[in-house]
Protein backbone atom coordinates (compact mmCIF):
# COMPACT_ATOMS: atom_id res chain seq x y z
CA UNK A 1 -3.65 -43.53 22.96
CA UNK A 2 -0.19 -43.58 21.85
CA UNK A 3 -1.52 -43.91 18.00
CA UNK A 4 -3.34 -40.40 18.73
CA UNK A 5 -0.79 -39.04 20.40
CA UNK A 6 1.78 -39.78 17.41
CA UNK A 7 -0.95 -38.53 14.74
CA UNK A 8 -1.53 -35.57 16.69
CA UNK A 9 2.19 -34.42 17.41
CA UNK A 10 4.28 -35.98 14.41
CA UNK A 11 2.26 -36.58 11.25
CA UNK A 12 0.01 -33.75 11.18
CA UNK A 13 2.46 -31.24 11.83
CA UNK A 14 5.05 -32.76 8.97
CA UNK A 15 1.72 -32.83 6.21
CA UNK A 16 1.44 -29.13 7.53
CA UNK A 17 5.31 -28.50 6.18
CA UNK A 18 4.52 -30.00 3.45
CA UNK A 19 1.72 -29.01 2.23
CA UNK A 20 2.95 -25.02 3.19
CA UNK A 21 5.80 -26.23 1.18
CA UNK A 22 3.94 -26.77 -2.01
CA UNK A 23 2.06 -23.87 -1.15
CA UNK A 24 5.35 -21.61 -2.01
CA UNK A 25 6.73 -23.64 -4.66
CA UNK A 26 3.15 -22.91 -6.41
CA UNK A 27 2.96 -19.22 -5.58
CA UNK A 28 6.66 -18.91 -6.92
CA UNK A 29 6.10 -20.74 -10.29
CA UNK A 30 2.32 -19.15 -10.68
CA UNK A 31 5.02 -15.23 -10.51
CA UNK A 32 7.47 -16.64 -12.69
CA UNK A 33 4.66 -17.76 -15.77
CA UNK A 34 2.69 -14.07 -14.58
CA UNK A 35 6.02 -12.23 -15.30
CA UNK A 36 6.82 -14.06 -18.53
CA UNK A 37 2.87 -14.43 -19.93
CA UNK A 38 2.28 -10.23 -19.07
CA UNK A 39 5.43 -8.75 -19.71
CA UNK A 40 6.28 -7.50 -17.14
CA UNK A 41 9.54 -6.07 -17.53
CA UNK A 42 13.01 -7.24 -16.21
CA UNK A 43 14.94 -5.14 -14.10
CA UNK A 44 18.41 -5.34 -15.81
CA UNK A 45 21.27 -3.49 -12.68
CA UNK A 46 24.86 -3.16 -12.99
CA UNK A 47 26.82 -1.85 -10.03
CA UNK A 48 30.38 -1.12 -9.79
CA UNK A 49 32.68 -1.00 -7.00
CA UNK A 50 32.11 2.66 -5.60
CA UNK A 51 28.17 2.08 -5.66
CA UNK A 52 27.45 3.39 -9.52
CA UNK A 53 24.55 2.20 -10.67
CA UNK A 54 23.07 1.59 -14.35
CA UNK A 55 19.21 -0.36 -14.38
CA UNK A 56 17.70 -0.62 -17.93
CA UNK A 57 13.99 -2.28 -18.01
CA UNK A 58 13.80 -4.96 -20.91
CA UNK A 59 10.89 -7.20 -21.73
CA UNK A 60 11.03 -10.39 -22.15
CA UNK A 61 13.68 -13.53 -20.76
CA UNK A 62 15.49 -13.72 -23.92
CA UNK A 63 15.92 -9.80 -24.38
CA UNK A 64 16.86 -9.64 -20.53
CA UNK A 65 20.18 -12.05 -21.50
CA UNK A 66 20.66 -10.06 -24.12
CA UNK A 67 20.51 -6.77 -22.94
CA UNK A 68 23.17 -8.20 -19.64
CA UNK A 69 25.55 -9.12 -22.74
CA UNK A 70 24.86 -5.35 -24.50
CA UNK A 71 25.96 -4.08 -20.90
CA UNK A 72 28.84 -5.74 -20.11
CA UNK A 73 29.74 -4.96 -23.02
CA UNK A 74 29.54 -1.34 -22.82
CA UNK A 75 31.57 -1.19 -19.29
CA UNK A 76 34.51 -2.86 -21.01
CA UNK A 77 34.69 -0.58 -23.66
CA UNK A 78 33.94 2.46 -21.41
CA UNK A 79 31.02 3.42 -22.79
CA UNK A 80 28.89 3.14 -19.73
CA UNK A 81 27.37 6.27 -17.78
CA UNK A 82 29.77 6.22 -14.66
CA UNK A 83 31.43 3.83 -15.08
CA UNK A 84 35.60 3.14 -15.40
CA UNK A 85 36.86 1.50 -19.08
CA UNK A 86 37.93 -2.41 -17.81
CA UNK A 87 41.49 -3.43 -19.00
CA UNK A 88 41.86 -7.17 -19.31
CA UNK A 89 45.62 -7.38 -18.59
């Protein structure tokens, strides 16, 4: 009796965690390979402090780091839409 009652109310419930566990860690991997294999665009944001946005779409991982670089580069020169030149003092 004690067996069952162990089985029923401490290892079923912890292979239920688990196995919902893997369940998410799957679902999230299966995006990340959907995003990358159909090209599916990144959504590239830059906010500044008074809530002045800029979002570019770029496709692909690599072209996503790039295009961050291009912007940050852009607000430090002052080149960005609405947004204030940065001075590195």
């Amino acid at each position: 009796v004690a067996f069952l009652l162990l089985l029923w109310f401490a290892v079923i419930p912890l292979l239920l965690i688990v196995f919902d566990a893997l369940v998410v860690v799957v679902v999230f991997f299966a995006s990340l390979v959907a995003r990358v294999l159909l090209r599916r665009p990144w959504i590239v944001v830059a906010t500044s402090i008074d809530g002045t946005e800029i979002s570019r779409e770029v496709v692909g991982w690599r072209a996503s780091r790039a295009e961050i670089a291009a912007l940050r580069q852009e607000i430090e020169l002052g080149v960005a839409d609405g947004f204030p030149r940065v001075d590195e003092s």
